[in-house]
Protein backbone atom coordinates (compact mmCIF):
# COMPACT_ATOMS: atom_id res chain seq x y z
CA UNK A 1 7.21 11.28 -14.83
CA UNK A 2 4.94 12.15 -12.07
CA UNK A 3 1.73 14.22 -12.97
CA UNK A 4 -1.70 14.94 -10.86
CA UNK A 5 -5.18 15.56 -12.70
CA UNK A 6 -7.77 17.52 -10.35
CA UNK A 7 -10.95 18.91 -10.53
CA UNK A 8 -14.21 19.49 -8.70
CA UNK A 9 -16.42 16.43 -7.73
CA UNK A 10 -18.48 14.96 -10.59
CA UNK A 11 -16.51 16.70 -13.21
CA UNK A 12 -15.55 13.40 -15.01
CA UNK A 13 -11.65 12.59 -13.28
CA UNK A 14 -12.34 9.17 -13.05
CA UNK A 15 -13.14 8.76 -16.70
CA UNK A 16 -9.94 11.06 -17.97
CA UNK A 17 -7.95 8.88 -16.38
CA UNK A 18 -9.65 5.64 -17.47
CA UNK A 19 -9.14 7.57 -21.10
CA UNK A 20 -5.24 8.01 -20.21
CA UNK A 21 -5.40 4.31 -18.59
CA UNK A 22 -6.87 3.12 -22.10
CA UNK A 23 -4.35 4.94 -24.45
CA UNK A 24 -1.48 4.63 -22.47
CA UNK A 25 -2.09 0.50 -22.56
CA UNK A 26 -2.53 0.60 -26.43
CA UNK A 27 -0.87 2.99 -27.70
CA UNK A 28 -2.71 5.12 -28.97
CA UNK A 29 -3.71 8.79 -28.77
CA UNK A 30 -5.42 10.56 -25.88
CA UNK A 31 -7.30 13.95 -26.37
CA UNK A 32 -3.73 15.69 -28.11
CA UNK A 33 -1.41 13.20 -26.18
CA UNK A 34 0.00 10.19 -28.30
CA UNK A 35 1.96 7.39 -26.49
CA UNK A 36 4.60 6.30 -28.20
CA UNK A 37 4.22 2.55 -27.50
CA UNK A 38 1.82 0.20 -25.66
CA UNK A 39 2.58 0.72 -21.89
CA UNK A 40 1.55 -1.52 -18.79
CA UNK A 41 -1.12 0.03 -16.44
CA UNK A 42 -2.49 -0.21 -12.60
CA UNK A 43 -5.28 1.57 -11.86
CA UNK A 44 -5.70 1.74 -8.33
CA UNK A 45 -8.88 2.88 -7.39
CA UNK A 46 -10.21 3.94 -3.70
CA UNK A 47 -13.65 5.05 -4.56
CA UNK A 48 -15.76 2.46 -6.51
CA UNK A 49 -16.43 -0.95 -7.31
CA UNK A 50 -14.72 -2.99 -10.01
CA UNK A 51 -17.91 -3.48 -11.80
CA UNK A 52 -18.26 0.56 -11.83
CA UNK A 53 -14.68 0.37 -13.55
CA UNK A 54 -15.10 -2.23 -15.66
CA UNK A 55 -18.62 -1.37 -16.89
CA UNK A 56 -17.08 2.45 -17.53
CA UNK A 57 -14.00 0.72 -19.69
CA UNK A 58 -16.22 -1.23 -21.57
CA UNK A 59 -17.75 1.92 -23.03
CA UNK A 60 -14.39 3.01 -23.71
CA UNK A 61 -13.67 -0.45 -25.57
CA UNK A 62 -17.04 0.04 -27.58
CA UNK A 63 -16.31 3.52 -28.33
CA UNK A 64 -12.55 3.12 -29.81
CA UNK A 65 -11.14 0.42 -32.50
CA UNK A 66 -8.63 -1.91 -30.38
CA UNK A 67 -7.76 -3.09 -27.26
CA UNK A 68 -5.20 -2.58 -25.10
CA UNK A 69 -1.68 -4.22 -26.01
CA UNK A 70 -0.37 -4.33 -22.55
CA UNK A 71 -1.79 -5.49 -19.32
CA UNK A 72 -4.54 -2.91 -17.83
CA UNK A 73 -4.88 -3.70 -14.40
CA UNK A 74 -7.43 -2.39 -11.76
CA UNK A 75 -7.40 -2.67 -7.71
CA UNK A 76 -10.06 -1.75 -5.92
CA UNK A 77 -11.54 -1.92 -2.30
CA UNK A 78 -14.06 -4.37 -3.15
CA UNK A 79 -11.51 -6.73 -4.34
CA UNK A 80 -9.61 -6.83 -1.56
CA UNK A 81 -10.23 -8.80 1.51
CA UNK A 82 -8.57 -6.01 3.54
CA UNK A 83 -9.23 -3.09 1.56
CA UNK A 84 -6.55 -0.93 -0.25
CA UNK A 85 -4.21 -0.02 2.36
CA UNK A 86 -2.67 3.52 3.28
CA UNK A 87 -0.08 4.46 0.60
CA UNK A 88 1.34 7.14 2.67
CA UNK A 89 2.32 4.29 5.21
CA UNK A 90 5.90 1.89 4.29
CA UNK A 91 3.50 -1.32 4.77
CA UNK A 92 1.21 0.22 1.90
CA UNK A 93 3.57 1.02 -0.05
CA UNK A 94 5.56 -2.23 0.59
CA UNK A 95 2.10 -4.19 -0.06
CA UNK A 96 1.68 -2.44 -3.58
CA UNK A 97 5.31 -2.46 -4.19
CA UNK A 98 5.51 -6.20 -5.37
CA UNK A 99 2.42 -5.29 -7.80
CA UNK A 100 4.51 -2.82 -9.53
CA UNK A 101 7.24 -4.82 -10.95
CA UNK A 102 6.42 -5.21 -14.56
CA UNK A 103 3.77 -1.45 -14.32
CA UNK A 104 5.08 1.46 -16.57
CA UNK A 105 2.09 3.74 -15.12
CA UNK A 106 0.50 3.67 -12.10
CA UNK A 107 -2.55 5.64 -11.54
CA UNK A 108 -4.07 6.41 -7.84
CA UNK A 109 -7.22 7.44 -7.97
CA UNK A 110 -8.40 9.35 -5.64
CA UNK A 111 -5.30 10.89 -2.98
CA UNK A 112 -8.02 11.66 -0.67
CA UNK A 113 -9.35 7.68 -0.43
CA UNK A 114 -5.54 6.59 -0.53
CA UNK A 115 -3.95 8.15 1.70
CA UNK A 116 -5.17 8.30 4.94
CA UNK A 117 -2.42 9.09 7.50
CA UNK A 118 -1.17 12.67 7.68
CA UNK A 119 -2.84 16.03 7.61
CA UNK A 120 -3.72 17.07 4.31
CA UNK A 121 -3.17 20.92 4.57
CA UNK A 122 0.59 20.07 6.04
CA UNK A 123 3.70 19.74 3.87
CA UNK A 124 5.15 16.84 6.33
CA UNK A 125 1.97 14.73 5.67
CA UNK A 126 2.95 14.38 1.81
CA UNK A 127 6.26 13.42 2.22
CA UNK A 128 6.12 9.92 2.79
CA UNK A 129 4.00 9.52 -0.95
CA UNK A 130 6.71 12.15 -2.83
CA UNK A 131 9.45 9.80 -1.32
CA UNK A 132 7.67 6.40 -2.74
CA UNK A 133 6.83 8.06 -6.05
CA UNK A 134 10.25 9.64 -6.60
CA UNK A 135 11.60 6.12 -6.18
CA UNK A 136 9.48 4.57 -8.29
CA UNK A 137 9.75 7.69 -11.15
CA UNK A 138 13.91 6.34 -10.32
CA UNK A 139 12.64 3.07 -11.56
CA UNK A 140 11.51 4.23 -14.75
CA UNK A 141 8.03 4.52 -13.85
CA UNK A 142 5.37 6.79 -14.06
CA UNK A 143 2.08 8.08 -11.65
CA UNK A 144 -0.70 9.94 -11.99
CA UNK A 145 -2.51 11.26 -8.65
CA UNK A 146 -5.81 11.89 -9.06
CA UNK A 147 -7.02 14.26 -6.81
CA UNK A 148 -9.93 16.75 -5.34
CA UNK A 149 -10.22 20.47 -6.17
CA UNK A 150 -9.97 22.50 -2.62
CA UNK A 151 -12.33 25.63 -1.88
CA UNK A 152 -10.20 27.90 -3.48
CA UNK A 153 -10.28 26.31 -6.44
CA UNK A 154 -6.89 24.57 -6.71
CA UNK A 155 -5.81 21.22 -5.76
CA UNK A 156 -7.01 20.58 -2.17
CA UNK A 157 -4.10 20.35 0.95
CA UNK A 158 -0.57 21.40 0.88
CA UNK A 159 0.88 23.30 -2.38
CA UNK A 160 4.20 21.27 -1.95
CA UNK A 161 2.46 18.27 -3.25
CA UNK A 162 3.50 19.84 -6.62
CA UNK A 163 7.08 20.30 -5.80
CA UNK A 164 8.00 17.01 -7.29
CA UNK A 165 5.32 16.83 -10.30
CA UNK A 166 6.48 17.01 -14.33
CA UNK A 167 2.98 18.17 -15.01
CA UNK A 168 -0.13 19.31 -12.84
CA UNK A 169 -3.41 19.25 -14.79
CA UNK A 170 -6.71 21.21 -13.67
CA UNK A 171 -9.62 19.73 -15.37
CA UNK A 172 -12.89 22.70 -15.50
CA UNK A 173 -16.11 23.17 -16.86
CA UNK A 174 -15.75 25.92 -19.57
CA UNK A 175 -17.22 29.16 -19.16
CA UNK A 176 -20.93 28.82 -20.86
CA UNK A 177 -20.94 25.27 -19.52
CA UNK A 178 -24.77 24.36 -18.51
CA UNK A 179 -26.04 21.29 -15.94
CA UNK A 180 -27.65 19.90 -18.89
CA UNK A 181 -24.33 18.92 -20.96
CA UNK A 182 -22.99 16.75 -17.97
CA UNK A 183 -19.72 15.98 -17.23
C-alpha cells in the first residue's frame, strides 16, 4: 500500500519510521501494528547523515530482543557521491528504480528533501511521484512518505497528494503535552 506519516518539526517522524523500518524487517510488532512476516526495507533518507541513522537504530537494536530478518537498507546524501537525486524527476526515479528490485517497503523520508522539482502547493507538481509509487504499489510494493505538517496544521502542499494513499497518519503532541517530556 501507499501511506504518509506527518507531523510538525521535531516531533519524532524520523524515529516512527525507523520503528516501522525495524518491525517491518523482523517481523515483529509496531506500536498496535504486527507484520505478518519479515519484510525487506530502504530507507531513503534526505535529511541526515548515516551515522545519525545508524546511531538512532542502534538504540532501537538495544532496546528490542532481535534483529532484523530481512535486509534494512539506508541511503542517504552523505553516502552518495552525487547526492540523492530528485524523485519527482524519471532519472531519479530510474536511478532508485534498480535499488528496488528485491525492497517490499520503501520509506522516503522527508518529501520536502526528495523532491525538489514542482511546486508544492500545486496538484500537477505531485503527479510525477503518485505515478512512480502507483507503479511500484503494482509491483507489490509498499511506501511510506514522510512528510512536514503545513501552517494549518495538515500535511504541507497540495491535498491531492492523498488521493492515491491506503492510509494517511498525523503524528501530534497530546493535549497536556509539556517541552520537558520531548519528543
Amino acid at each position: 500500500g501507499l501511506a504518509m506519516i506527518y507531523a510538525p518539526r521535531g516531533l519524532g517522524k524520523t524515529w516512527f519510521a525507523l520503528g516501522l523500518a525495524y518491525a517491518v524487517a523482523c517481523g515483529s510488532s509496531f506500536i498496535k501494528w504486527d507484520a505478518p512476516r519479515p519484510q525487506s526495507v530502504l530507507f531513503i533518507d534526505g535529511e541526515m547523515p548515516l551515522s545519525l541513522m545508524q546511531e538512532r537504530m542502534q538504540k532501537i537494536l538495544n532496546s528490542n530482543e532481535m534483529g532484523p530478518h530481512s535486509p534494512l537498507n539506508f541511503i542517504t546524501p552523505d553516502t552518495q557521491e552525487n547526492g540523492i537525486p530528485d524523485l519527482s524527476s524519471p532519472e531519479g526515479q530510474n536511478q532508485n528504480n534498480g535499488l528496488l528490485e528485491d525492497v517490499e517497503l520503501l520509506i522516503l523520508n522527508n518529501l520536502s528533501t526528495l523532491v525538489r522539482s514542482g511546486r508544492e502547493n500545486e496538484a500537477e507538481g505531485w503527479l510525477p511521484l503518485q505515478e512512480w509509487a502507483l507503479k511500484l504499489r503494482a509491483k507489490g510494493k509498499s511506501l511510506v512518505f514522510i512528510h512536514h505538517v503545513g501552517k494549518a496544521g495538515q500535511q504541507r502542499g497540495t491535498s491531492r497528494r492523498e488521493d492515491v494513499l491506503d492510509t494517511v497518519l498525523a503524528l501530534r503532541r497530546p493535549i497536556d503535552y509539556t517541552t520537558a517530556e520531548g519528543a
